[in-house]
Protein backbone atom coordinates (compact mmCIF):
# COMPACT_ATOMS: atom_id res chain seq x y z
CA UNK A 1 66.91 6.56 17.54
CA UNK A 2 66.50 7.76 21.13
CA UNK A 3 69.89 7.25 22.11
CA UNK A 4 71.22 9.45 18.84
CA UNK A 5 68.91 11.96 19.59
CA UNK A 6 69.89 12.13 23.35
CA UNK A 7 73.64 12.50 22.21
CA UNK A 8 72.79 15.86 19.76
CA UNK A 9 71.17 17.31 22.59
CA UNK A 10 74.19 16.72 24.66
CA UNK A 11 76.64 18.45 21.88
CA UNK A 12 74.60 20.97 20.97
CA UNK A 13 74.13 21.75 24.97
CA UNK A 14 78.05 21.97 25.57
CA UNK A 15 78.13 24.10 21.95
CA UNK A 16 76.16 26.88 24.20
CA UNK A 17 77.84 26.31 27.26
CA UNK A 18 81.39 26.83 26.09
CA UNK A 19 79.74 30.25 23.82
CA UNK A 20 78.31 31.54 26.93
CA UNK A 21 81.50 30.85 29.05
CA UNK A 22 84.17 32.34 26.73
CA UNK A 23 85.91 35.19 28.34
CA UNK A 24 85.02 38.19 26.35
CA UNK A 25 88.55 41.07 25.35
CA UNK A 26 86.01 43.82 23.72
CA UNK A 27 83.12 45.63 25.45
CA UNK A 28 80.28 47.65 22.88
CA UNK A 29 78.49 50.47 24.29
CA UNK A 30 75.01 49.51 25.13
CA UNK A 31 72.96 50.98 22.78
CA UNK A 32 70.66 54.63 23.19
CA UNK A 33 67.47 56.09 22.22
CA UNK A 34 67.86 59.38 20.84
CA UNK A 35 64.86 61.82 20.88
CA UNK A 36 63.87 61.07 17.21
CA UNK A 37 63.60 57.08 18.38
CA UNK A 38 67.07 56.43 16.69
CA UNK A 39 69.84 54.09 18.12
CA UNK A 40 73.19 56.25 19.08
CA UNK A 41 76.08 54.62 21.05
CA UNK A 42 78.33 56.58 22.95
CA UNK A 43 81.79 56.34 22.93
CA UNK A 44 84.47 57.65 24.49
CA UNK A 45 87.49 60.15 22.79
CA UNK A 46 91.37 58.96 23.39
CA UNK A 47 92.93 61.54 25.48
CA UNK A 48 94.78 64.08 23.32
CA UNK A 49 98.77 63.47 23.25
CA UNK A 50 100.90 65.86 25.38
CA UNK A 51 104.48 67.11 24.91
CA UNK A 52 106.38 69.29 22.91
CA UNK A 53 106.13 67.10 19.68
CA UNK A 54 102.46 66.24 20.11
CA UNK A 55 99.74 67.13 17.13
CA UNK A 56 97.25 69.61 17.97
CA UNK A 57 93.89 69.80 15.97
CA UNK A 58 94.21 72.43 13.40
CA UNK A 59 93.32 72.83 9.39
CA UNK A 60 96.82 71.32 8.66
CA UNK A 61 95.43 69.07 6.02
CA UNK A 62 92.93 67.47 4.20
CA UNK A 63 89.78 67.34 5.95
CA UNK A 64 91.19 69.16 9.10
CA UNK A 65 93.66 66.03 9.85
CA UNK A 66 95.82 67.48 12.74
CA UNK A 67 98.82 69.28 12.38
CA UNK A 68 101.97 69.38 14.37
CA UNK A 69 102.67 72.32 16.55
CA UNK A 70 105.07 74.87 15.74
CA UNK A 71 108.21 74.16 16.72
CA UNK A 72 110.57 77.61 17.24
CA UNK A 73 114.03 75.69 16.91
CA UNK A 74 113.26 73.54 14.15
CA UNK A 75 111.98 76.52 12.33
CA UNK A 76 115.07 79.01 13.41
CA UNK A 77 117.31 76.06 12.11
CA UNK A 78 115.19 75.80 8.68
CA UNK A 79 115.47 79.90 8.02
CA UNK A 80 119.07 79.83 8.69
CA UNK A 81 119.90 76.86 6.40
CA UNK A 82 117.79 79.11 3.82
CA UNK A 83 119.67 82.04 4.60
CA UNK A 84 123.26 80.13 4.27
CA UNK A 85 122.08 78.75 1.03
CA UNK A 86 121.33 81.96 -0.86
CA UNK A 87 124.91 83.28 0.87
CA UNK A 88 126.78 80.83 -1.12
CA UNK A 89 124.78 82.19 -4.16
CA UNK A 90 126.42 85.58 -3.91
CA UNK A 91 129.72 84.38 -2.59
CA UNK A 92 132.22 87.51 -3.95
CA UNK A 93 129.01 89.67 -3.67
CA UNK A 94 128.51 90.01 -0.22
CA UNK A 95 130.07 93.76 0.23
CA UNK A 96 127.65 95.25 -2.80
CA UNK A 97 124.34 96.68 -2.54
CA UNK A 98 121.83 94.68 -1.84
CA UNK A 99 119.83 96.76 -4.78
CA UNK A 100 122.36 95.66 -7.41
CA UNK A 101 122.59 91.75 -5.91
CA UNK A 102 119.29 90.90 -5.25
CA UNK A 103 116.10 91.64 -7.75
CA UNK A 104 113.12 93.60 -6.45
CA UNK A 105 114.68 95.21 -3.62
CA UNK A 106 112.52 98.49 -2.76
CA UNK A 107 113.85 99.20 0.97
CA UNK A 108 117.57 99.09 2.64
CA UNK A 109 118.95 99.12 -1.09
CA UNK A 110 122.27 100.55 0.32
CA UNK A 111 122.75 97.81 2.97
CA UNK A 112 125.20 95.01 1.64
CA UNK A 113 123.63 91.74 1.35
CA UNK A 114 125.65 90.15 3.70
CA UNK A 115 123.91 92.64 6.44
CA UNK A 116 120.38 92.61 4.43
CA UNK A 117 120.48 88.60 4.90
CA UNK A 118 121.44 88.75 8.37
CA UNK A 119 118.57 91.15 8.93
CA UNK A 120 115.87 89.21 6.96
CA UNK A 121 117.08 86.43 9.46
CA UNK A 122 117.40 87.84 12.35
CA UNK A 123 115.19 91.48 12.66
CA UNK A 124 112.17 89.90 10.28
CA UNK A 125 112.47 86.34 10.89
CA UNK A 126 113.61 85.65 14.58
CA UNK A 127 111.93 88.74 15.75
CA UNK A 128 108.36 87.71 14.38
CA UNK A 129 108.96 83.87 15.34
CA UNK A 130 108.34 83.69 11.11
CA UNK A 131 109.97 81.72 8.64
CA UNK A 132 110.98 82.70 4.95
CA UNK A 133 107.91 81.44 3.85
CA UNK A 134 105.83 83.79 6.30
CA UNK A 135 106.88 86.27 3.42
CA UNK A 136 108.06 84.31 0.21
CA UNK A 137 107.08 82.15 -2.17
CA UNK A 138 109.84 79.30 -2.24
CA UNK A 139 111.94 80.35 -5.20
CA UNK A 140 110.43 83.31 -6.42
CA UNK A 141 111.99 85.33 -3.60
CA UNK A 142 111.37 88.73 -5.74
CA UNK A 143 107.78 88.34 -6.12
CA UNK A 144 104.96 90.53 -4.08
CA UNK A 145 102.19 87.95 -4.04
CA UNK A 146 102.31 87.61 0.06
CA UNK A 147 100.53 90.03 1.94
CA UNK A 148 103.08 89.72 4.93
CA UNK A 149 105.86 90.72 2.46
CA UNK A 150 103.63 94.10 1.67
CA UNK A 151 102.91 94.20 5.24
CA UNK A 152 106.72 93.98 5.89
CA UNK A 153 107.90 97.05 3.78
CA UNK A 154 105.54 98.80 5.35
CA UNK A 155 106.81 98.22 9.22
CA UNK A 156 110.34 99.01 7.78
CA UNK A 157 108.74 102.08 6.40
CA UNK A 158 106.99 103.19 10.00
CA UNK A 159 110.77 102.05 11.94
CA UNK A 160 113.09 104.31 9.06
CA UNK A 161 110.58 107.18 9.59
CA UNK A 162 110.62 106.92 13.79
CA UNK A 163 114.28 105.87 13.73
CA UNK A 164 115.28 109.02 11.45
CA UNK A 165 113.21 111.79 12.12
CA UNK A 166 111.55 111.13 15.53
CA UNK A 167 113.73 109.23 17.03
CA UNK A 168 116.53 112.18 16.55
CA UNK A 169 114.53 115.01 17.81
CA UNK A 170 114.05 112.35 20.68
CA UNK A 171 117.37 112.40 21.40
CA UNK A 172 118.26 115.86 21.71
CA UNK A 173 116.21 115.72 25.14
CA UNK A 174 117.67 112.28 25.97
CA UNK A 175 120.39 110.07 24.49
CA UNK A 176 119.39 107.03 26.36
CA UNK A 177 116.70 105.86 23.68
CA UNK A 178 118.01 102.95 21.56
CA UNK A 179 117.27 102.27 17.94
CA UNK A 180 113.93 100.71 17.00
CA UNK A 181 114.13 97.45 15.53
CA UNK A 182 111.07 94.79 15.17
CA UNK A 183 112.80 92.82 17.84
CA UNK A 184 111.90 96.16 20.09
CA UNK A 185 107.64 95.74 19.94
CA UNK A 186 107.33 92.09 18.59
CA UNK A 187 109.46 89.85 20.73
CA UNK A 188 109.18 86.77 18.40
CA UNK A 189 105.62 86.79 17.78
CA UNK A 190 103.34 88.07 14.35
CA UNK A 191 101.31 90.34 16.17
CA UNK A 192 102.85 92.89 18.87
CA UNK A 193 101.10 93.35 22.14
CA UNK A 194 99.18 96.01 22.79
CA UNK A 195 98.57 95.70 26.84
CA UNK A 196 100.37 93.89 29.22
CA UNK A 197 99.54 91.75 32.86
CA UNK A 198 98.77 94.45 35.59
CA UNK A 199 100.84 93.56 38.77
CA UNK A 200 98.68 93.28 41.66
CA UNK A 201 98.73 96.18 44.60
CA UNK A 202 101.39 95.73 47.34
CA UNK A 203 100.67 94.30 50.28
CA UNK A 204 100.48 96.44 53.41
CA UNK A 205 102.37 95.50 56.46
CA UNK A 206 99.24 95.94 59.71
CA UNK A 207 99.12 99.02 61.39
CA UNK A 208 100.44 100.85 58.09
């Protein structure tokens, strides 16, 4: 009985030797007392990705799950593809009114729709870095439920006014002004600036 109780010791004494020796892969924070005498851990974030495809955090979707950032060429190529689509829609109509060819039309009824196209793409979309849907609801490209397509109308409005009335008494005292466009104050963004980065003073040369 001695001898089998001398040989359990000896197992169960290697069992806790070869536990105690195992390498270990993971590490667990050591744990914290809060102020309120509960047990926190601290961990550590993983470094946010970097690069032009990266996600950035953002409301994109359920639960604030990051979205991708914007991507200008992707969306340029997306609004064209749109654009070439609803050409092939009108294909013989391309030299009428856009009033007559497209429903809903309140402003630049007169241009053709070939031109009113290549301005939604180009003036409105490229030159506010916006897509069609910045304006439209996919398919219902008539409709007025978008507050930047309200918004829109309006900025035509303000350019056919400064473009045709200012804009010519202008140019009675100077020819050199060119037409106003959105291009002219928005440069590819949503908003326009309203200041700009003051240039610092010029340096002096000594003794000047």
């Amino acid at each position: 009985m001695r001898s089998s109780g001398v040989s359990v010791l000896v197992i169960a004494l290697g069992v806790v030797s070869s536990c105690t020796s195992a390498p270990t892969t993971q590490t667990t924070p050591a744990p914290q007392t809060g102020p309120s005498g509960t047990i926190t851990t601290t961990t550590t974030p993983p470094a946010p990705a970097t690069g032009p495809g990266s996600q950035v955090p953002g409301p994109g979707g359920p639960g604030g799950a990051p979205r991708r950032a914007p991507n200008p060429v992707q969306q340029d190529s997306a609004r064209r593809a749109q654009v070439d689509s609803i050409m092939r829609t009108i294909v013989g109509r391309e030299n009428e009114p856009a009033g007559t060819v497209f429903k809903n039309v309140k402003l630049l009824k007169d241009l053709p729709a070939r031109e009113f196209l290549k301005n939604m793409d180009v003036n409105y979309g490229r030159g506010l870095g916006m897509g069609c849907g910045n304006c439209h609801v996919a398919g219902q490209f008539d409709g007025d439920t978008r507050k930047n397509k309200r918004i829109a109308r309006q900025m035509q409005e303000m350019t056919d006014y400064i473009n045709n009335v200012r804009l010519a008494n202008t140019k009675e005292l100077d020819e050199d002004y060119p037409k106003v466009t959105c291009v002219m104050c928005h440069m590819g963004t949503g908003h326009a600036k309203n200041t700009m980065a003051v240039p610092p003073p010029p340096t002096l040369l000594p003794g000047r």
